[in-house]
C-alpha atoms as a PDB file:
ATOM      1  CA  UNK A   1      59.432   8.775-110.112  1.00  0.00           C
ATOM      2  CA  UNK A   2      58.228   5.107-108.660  1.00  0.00           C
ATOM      3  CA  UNK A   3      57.899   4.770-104.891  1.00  0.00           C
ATOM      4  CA  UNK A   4      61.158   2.680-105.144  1.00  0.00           C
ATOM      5  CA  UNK A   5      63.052   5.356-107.313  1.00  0.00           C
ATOM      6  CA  UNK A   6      61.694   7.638-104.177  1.00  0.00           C
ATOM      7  CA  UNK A   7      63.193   4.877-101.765  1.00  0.00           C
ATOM      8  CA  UNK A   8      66.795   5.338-103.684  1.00  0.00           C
ATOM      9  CA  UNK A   9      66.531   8.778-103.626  1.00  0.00           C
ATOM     10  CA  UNK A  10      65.814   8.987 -99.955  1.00  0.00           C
ATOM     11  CA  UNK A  11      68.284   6.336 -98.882  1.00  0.00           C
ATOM     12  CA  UNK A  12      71.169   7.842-100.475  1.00  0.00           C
ATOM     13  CA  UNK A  13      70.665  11.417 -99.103  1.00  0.00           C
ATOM     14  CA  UNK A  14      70.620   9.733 -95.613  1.00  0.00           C
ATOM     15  CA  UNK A  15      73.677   8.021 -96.325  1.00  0.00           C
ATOM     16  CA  UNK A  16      75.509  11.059 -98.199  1.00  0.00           C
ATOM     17  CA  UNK A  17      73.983  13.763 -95.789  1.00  0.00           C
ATOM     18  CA  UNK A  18      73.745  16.160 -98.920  1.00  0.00           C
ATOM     19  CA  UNK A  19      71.302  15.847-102.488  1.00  0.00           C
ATOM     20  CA  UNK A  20      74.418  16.596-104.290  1.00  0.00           C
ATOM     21  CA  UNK A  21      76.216  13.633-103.271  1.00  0.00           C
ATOM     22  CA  UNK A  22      73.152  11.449-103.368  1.00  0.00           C
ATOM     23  CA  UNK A  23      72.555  12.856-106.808  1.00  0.00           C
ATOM     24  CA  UNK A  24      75.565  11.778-108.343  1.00  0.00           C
ATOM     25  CA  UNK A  25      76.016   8.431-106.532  1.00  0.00           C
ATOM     26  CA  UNK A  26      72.365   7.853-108.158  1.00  0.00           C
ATOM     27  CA  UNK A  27      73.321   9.154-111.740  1.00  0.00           C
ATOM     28  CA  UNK A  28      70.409  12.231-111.357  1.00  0.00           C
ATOM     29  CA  UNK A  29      69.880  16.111-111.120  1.00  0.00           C
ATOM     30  CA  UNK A  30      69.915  17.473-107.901  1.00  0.00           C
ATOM     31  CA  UNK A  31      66.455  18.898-108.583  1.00  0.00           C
ATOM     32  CA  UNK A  32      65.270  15.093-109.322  1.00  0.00           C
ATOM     33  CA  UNK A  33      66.341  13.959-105.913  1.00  0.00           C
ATOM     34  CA  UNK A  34      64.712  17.209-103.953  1.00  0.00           C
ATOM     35  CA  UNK A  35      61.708  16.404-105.884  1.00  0.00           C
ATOM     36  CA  UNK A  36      61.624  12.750-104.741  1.00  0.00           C
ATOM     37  CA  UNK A  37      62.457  13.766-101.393  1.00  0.00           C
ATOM     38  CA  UNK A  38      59.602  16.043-101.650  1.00  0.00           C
ATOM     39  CA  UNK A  39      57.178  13.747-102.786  1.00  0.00           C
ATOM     40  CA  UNK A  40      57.658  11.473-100.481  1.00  0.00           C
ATOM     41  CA  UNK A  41      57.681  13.803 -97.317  1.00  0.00           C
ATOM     42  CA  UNK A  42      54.292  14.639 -98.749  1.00  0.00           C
ATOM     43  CA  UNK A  43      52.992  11.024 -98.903  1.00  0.00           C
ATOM     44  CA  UNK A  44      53.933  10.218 -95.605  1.00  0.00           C
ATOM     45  CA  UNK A  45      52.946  12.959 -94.484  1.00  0.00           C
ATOM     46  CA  UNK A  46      55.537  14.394 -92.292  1.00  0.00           C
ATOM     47  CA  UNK A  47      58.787  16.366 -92.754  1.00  0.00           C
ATOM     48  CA  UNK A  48      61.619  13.518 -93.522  1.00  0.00           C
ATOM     49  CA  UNK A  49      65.065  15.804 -93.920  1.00  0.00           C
ATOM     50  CA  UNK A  50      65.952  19.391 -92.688  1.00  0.00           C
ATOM     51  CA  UNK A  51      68.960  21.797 -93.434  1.00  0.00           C
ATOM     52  CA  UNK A  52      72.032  21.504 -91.764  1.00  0.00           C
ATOM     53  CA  UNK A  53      74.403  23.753 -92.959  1.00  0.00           C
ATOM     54  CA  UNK A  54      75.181  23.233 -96.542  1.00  0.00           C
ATOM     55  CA  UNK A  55      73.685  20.074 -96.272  1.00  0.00           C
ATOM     56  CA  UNK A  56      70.898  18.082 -94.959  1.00  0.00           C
ATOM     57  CA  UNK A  57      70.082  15.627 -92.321  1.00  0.00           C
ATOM     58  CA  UNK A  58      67.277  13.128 -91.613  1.00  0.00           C
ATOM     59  CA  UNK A  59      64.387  14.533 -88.811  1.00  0.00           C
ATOM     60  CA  UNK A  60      63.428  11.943 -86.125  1.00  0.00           C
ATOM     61  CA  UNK A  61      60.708  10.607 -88.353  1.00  0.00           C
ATOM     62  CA  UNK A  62      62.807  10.761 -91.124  1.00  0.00           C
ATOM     63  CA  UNK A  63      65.780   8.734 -89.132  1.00  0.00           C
ATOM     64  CA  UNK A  64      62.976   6.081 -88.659  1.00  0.00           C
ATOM     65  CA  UNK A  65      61.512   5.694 -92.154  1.00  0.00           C
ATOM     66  CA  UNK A  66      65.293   5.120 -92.857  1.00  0.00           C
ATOM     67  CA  UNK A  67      65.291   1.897 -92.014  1.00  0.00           C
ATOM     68  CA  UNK A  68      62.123   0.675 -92.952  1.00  0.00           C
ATOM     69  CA  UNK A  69      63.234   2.257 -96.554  1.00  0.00           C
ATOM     70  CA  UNK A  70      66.446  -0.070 -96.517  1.00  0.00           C
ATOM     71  CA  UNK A  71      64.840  -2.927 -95.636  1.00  0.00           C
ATOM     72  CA  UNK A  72      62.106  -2.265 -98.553  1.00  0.00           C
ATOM     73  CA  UNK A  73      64.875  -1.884-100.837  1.00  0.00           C
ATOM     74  CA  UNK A  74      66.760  -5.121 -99.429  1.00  0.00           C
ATOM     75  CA  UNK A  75      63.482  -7.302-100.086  1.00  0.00           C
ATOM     76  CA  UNK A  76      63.084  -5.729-103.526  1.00  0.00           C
ATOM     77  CA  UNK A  77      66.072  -6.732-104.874  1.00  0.00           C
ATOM     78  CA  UNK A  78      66.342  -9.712-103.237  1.00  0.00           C
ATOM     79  CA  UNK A  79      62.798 -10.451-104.692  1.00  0.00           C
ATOM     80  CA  UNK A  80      63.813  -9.665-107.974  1.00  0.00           C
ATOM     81  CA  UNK A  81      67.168 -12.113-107.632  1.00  0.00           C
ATOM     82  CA  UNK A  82      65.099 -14.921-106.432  1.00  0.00           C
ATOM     83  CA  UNK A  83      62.460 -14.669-108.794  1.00  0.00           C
ATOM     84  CA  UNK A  84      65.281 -15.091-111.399  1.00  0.00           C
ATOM     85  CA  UNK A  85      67.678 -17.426-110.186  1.00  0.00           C
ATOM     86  CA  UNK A  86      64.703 -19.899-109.589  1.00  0.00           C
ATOM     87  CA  UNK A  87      64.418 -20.520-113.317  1.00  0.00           C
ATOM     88  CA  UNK A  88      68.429 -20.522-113.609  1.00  0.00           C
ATOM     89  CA  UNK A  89      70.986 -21.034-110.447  1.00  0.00           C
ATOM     90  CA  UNK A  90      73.329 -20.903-112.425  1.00  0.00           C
ATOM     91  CA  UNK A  91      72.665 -17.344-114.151  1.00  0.00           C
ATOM     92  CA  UNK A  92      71.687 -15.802-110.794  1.00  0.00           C
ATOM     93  CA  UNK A  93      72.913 -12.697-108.435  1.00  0.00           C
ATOM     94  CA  UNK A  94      74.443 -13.105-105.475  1.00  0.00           C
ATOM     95  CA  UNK A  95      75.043 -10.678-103.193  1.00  0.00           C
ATOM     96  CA  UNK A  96      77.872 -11.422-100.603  1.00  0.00           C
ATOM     97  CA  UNK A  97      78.931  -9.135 -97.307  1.00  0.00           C
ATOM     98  CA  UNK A  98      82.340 -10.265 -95.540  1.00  0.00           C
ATOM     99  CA  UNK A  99      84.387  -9.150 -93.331  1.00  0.00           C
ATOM    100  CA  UNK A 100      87.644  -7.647 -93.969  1.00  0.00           C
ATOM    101  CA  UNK A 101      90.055 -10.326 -92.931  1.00  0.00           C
ATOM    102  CA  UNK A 102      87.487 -13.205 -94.490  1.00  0.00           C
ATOM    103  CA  UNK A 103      87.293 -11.280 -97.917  1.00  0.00           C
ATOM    104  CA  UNK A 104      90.761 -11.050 -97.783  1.00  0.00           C
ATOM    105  CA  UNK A 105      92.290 -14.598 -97.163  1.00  0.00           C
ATOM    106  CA  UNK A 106      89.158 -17.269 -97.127  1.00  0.00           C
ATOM    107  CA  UNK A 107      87.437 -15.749-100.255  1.00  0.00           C
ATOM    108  CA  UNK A 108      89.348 -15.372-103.208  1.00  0.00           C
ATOM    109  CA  UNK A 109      90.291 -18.705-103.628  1.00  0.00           C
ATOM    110  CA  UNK A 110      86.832 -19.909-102.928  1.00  0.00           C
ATOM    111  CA  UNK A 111      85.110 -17.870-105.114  1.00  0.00           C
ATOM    112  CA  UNK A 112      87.480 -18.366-108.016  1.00  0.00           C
ATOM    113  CA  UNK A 113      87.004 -22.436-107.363  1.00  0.00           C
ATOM    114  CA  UNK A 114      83.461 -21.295-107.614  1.00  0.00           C
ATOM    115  CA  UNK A 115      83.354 -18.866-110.546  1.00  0.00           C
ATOM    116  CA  UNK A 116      85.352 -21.631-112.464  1.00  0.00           C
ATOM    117  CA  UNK A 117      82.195 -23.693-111.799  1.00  0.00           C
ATOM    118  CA  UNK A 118      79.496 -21.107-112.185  1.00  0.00           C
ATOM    119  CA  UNK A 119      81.035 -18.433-114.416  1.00  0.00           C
ATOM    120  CA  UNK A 120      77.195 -16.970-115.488  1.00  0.00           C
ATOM    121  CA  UNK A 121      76.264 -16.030-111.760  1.00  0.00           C
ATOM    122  CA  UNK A 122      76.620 -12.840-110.743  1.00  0.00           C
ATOM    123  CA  UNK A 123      78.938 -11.986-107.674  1.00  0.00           C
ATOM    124  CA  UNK A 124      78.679  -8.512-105.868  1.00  0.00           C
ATOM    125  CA  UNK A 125      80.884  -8.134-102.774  1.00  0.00           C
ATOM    126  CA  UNK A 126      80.534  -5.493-100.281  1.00  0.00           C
ATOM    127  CA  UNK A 127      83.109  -5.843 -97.325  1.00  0.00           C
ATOM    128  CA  UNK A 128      83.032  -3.765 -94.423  1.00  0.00           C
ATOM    129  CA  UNK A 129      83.785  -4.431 -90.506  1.00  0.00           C
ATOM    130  CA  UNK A 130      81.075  -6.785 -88.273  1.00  0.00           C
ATOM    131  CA  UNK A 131      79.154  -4.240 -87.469  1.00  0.00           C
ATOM    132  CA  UNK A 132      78.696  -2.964 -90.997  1.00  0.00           C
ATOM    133  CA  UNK A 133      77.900  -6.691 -92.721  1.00  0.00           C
ATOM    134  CA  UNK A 134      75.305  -7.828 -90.077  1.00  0.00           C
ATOM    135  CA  UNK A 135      73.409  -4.475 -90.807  1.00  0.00           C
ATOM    136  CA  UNK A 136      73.422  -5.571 -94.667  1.00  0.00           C
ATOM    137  CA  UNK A 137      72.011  -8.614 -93.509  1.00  0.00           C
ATOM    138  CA  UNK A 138      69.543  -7.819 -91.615  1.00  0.00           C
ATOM    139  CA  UNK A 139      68.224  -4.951 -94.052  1.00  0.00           C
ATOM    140  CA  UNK A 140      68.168  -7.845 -96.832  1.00  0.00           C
ATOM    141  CA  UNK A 141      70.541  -5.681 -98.390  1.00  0.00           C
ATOM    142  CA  UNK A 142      73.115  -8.977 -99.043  1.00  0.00           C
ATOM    143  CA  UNK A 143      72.252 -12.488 -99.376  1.00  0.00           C
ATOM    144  CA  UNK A 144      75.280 -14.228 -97.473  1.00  0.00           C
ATOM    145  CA  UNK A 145      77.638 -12.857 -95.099  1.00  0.00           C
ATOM    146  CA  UNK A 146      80.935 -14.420 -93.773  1.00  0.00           C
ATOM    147  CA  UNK A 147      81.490 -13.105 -90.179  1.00  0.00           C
ATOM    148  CA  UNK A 148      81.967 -14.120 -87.004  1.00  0.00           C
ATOM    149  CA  UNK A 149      79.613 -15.102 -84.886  1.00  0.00           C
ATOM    150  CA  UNK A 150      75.776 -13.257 -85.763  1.00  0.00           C
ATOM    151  CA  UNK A 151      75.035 -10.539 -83.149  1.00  0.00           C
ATOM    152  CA  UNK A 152      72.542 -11.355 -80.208  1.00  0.00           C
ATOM    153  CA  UNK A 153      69.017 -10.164 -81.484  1.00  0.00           C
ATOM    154  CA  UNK A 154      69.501 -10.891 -84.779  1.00  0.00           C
ATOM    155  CA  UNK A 155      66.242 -12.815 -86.440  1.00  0.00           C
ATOM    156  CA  UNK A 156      64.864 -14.687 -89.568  1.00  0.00           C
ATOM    157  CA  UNK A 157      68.736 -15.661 -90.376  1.00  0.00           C
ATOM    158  CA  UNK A 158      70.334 -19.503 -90.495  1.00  0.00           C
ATOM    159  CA  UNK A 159      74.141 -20.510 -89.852  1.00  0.00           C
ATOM    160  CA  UNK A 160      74.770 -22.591 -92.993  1.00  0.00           C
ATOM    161  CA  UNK A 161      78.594 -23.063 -92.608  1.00  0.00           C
ATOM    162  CA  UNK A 162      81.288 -22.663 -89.888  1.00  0.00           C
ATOM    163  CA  UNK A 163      85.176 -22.709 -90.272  1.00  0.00           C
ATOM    164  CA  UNK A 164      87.281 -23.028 -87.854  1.00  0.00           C
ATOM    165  CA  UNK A 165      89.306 -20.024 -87.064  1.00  0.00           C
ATOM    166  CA  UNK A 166      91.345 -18.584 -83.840  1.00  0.00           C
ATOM    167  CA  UNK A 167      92.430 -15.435 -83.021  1.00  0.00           C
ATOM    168  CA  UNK A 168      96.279 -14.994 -81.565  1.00  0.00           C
ATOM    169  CA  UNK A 169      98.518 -12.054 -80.396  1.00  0.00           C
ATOM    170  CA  UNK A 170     101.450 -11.198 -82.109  1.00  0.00           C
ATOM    171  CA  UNK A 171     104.473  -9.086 -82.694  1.00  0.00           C
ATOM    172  CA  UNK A 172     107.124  -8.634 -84.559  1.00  0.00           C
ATOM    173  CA  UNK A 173     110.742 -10.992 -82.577  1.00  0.00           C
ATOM    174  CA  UNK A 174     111.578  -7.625 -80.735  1.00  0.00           C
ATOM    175  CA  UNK A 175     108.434  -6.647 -78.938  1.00  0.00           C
ATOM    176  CA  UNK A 176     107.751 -10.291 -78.228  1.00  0.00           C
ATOM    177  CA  UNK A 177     111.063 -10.605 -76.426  1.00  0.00           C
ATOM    178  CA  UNK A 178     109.984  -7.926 -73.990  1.00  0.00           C
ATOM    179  CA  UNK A 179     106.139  -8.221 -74.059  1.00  0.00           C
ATOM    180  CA  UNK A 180     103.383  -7.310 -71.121  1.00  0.00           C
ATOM    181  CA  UNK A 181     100.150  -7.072 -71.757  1.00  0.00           C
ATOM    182  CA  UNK A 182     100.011  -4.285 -68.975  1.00  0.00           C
ATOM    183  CA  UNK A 183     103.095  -2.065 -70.805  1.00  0.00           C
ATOM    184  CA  UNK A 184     103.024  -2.646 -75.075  1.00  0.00           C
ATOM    185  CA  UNK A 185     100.897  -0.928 -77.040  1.00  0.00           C
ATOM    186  CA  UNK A 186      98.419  -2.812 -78.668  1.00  0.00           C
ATOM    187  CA  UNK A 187      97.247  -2.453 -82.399  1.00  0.00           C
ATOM    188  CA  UNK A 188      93.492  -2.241 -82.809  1.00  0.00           C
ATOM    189  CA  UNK A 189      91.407  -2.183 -85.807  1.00  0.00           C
ATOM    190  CA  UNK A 190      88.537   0.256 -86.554  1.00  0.00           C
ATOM    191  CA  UNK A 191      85.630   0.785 -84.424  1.00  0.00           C
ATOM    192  CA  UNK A 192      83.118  -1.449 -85.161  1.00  0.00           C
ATOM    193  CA  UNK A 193      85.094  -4.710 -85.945  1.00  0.00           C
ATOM    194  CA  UNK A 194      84.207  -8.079 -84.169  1.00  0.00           C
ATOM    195  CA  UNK A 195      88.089  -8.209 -83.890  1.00  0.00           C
ATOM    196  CA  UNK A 196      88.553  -5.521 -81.794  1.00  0.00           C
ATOM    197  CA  UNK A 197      85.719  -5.873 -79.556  1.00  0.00           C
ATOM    198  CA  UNK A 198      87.040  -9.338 -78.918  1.00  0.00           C
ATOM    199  CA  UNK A 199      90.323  -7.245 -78.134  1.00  0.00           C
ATOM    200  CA  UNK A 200      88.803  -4.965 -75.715  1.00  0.00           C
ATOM    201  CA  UNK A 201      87.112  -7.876 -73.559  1.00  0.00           C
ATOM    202  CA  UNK A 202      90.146  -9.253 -73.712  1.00  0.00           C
ATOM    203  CA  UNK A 203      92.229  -6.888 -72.213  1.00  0.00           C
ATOM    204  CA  UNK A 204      89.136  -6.305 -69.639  1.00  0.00           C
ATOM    205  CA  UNK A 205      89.473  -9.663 -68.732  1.00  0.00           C
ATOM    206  CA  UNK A 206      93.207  -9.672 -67.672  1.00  0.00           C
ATOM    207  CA  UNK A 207      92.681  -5.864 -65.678  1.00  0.00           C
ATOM    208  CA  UNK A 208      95.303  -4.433 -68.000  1.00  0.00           C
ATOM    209  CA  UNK A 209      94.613  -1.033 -69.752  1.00  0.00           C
ATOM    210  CA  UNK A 210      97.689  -0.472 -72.046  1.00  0.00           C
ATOM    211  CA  UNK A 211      98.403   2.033 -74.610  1.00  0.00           C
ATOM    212  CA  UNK A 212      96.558   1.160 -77.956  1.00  0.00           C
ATOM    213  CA  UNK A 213      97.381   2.577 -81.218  1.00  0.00           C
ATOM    214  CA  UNK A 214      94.349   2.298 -84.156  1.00  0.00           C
ATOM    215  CA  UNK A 215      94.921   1.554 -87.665  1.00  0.00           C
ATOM    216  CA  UNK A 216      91.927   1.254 -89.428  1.00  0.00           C
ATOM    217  CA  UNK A 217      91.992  -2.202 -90.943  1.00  0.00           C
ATOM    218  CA  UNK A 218      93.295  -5.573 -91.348  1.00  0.00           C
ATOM    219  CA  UNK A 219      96.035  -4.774 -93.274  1.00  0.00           C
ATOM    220  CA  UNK A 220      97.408  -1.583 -91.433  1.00  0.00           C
ATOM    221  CA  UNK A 221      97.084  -3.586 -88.115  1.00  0.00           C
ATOM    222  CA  UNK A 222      99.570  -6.463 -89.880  1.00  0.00           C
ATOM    223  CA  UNK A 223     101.624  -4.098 -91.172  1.00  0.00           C
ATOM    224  CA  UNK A 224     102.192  -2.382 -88.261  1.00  0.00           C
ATOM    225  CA  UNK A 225     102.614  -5.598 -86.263  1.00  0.00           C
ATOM    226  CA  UNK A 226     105.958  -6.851 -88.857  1.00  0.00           C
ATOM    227  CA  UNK A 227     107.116  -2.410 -87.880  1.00  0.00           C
ATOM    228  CA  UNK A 228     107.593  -3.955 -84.385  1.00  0.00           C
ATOM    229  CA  UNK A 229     104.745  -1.040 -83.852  1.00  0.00           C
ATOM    230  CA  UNK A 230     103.078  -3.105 -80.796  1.00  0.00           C
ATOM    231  CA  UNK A 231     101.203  -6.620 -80.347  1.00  0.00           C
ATOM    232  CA  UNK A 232      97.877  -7.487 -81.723  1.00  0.00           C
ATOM    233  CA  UNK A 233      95.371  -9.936 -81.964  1.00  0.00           C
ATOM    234  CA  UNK A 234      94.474 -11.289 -85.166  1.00  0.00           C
ATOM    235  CA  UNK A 235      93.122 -14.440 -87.113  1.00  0.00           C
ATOM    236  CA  UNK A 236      95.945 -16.899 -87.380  1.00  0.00           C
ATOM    237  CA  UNK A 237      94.775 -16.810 -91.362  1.00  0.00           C
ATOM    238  CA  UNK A 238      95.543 -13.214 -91.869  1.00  0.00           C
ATOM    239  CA  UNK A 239      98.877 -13.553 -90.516  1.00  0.00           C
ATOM    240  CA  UNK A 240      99.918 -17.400 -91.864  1.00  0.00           C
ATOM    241  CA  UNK A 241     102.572 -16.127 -94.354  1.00  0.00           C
ATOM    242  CA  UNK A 242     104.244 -13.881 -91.639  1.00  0.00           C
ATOM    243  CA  UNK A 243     104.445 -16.535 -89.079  1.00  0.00           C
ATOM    244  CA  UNK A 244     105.498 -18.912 -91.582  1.00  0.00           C
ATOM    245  CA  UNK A 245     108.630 -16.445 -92.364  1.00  0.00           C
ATOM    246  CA  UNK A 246     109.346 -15.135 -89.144  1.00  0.00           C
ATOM    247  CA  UNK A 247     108.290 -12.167 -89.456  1.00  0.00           C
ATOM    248  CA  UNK A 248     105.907 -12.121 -86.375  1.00  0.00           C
ATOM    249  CA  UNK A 249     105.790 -14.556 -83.876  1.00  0.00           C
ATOM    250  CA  UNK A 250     102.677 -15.028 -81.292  1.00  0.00           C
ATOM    251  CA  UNK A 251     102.830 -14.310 -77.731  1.00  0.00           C
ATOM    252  CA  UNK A 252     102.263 -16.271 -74.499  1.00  0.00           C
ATOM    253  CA  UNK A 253      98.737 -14.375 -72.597  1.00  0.00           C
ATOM    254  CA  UNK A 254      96.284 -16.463 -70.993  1.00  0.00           C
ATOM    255  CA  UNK A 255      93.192 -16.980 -72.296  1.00  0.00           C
ATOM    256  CA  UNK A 256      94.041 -17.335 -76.115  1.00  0.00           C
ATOM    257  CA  UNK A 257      94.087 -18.425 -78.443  1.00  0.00           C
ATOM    258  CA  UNK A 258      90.705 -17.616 -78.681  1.00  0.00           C
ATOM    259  CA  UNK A 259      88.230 -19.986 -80.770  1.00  0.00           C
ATOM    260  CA  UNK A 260      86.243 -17.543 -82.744  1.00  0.00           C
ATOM    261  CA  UNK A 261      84.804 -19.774 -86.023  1.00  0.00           C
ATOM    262  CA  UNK A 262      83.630 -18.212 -89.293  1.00  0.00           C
ATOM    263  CA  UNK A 263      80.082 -18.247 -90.111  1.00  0.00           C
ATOM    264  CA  UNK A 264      78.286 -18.413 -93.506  1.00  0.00           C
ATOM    265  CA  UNK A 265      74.301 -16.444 -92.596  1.00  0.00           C
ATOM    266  CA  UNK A 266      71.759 -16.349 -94.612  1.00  0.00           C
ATOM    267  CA  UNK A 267      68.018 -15.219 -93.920  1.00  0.00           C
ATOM    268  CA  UNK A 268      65.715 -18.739 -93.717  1.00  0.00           C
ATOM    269  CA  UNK A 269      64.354 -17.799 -97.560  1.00  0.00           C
ATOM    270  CA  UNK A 270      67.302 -17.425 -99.983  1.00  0.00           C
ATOM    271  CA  UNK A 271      67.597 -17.172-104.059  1.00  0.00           C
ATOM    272  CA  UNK A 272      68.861 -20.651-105.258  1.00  0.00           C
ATOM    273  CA  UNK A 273      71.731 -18.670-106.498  1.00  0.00           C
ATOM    274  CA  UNK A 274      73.188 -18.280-102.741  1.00  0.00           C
ATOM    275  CA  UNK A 275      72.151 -21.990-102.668  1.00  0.00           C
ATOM    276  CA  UNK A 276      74.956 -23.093-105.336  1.00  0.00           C
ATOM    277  CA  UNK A 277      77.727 -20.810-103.170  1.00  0.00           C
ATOM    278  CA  UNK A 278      77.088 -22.418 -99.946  1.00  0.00           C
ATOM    279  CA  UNK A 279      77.166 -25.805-101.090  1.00  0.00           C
ATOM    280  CA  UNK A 280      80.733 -24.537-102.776  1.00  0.00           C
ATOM    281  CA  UNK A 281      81.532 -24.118 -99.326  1.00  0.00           C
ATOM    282  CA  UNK A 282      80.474 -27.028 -98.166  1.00  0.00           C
ATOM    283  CA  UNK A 283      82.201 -29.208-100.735  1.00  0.00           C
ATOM    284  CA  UNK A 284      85.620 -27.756 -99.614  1.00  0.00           C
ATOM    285  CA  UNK A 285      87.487 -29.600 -96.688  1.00  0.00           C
ATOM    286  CA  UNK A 286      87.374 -26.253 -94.805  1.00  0.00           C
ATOM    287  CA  UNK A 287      83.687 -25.415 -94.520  1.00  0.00           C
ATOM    288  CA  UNK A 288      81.072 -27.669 -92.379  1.00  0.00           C
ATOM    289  CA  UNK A 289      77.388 -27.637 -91.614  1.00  0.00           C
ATOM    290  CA  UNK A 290      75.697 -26.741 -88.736  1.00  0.00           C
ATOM    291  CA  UNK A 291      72.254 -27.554 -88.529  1.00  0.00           C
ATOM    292  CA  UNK A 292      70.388 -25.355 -86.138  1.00  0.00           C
ATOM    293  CA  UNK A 293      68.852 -21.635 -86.596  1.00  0.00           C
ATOM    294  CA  UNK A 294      70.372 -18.143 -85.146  1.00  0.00           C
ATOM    295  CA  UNK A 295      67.824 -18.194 -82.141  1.00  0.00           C
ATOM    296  CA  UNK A 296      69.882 -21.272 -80.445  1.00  0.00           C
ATOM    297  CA  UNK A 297      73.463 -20.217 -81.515  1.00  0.00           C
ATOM    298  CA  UNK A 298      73.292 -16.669 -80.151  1.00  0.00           C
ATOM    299  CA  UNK A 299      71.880 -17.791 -76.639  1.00  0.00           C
ATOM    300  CA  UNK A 300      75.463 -18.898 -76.261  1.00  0.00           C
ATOM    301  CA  UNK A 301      77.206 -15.898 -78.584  1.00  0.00           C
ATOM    302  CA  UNK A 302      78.953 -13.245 -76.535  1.00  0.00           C
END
């Protein structure tokens, strides 16, 4: 095996926790991936995974090389994609992280508009809460990622877009009618999402610790909103068709609606495939450029 087939190997028994799994997500034996594991234990020169039960888990220096692995990976391909799309934008890769609630209302239409335009380039979507997409990002495992505002500490990246977006509470016409902040239960999505975090501060902010109820995404959290399950606060575009037909209705609570824009993030050097998608954006009447790197826009992020 390469070093990078090594990498793969490596990688995917960290994320699987077990060779068999990382065996058949990679398409090999099981004794192929042991081997590579193997190998590269022996290059570095230190133990990298141990037992753990029936299946395996990384060691401290193994939990380390981890990351350094992705990140290899993320530049690799991201190499290769560059490398390419230079000679052709317009038969390029892209590879795209967004949130749930972005990849479910601001980017089908936008990437339709834009595969109409560009039907040769190559879109690969991987959606997954904040916490998950700004990893991708900063492991160069994605090219663009539509989020909310980048995380303090984050480096080498650039805002290329904004949209505006706010988030509101709301409930179904019942629980509205006899809301408190203090006393209904409020829907949360899955740890790890910008949205809930927001939540939480939120609620810390107004010294009210009500019953919450998690529902593990966008859609449950809507969902259970129109059940008259509780309140919850959401992006106004995740919830425009309910509001429109009265199905929820938002709530009075200081503080909100709370401005929370969309950003478009890229790393400073990107293939001139990603190039052609932002300026997509761009040409909409949603989407707007702001000039200005990560450093400055996070000294004011929360």
């Amino acid at each position: 095996m390469t070093t990078t087939a090594r990498l793969r190997a490596f990688v995917a028994v960290a994320d699987t926790g077990s060779v068999r799994a990382a065996a058949a997500r990679l398409v090999l034996t099981e004794s192929a991936v042991s081997a590579a594991i193997g190998a590269l234990s022996d290059e570095v020169g230190v133990p990298m995974v141990e037992r753990d039960g029936r299946g395996v888990r990384l060691t401290p220096s193994g939990v380390t090389f981890a990351g350094y692995a992705r990140a290899i990976l993320g530049l690799h391909d991201e190499a290769f994609s560059a490398a390419r799309g230079d000679i052709d934008p317009a038969r390029g890769q892209i590879r795209l992280a967004a949130v749930t609630t972005a990849a479910d209302h601001l980017l089908p239409a936008a990437l339709a508009g834009f595969r109409g335009e560009y039907p040769e380039v190559e879109l690969r979507l991987d959606v997954g809460t904040s916490e998950h997409v700004w990893a991708l990002l900063d492991s160069h495992a994605t090219d663009l990622v539509i989020a909310g505002r980048p995380p303090r500490g984050t480096s080498d990246v650039v805002i290329r877009a904004v949209r505006a977006n706010e988030l509101v509470p709301v409930a179904a016409p019942s629980v509205a009618a006899t809301f408190e902040a203090g006393a209904t239960t409020w829907l949360m999505r899955e740890a790890g999402s910008g949205t809930r975090s927001t939540c939480e501060a939120l609620l810390t902010g107004l010294e009210v610790d009500p019953p919450r109820l998690t529902l593990g995404s966008n859609g449950a959290v809507v969902a259970g909103a129109v059940a008259a399950l509780g309140v919850t606060l959401v992006s106004r575009d995740a919830v425009a068709r309910e509001l429109a037909a009265g199905e929820l209705v938002t709530v009075p609570l200081a503080g909100t609606p709370l401005r929370r824009p969309w950003h478009a993030v890229t790393h400073r050097r990107t293939p001139a495939s990603v190039d052609l998608l932002v300026a997509h954006l761009l040409a909409g009447r949603d989407w707007r450029r702001q000039r200005g790197s990560l450093a400055r826009s996070t000294a004011r992020g929360r």
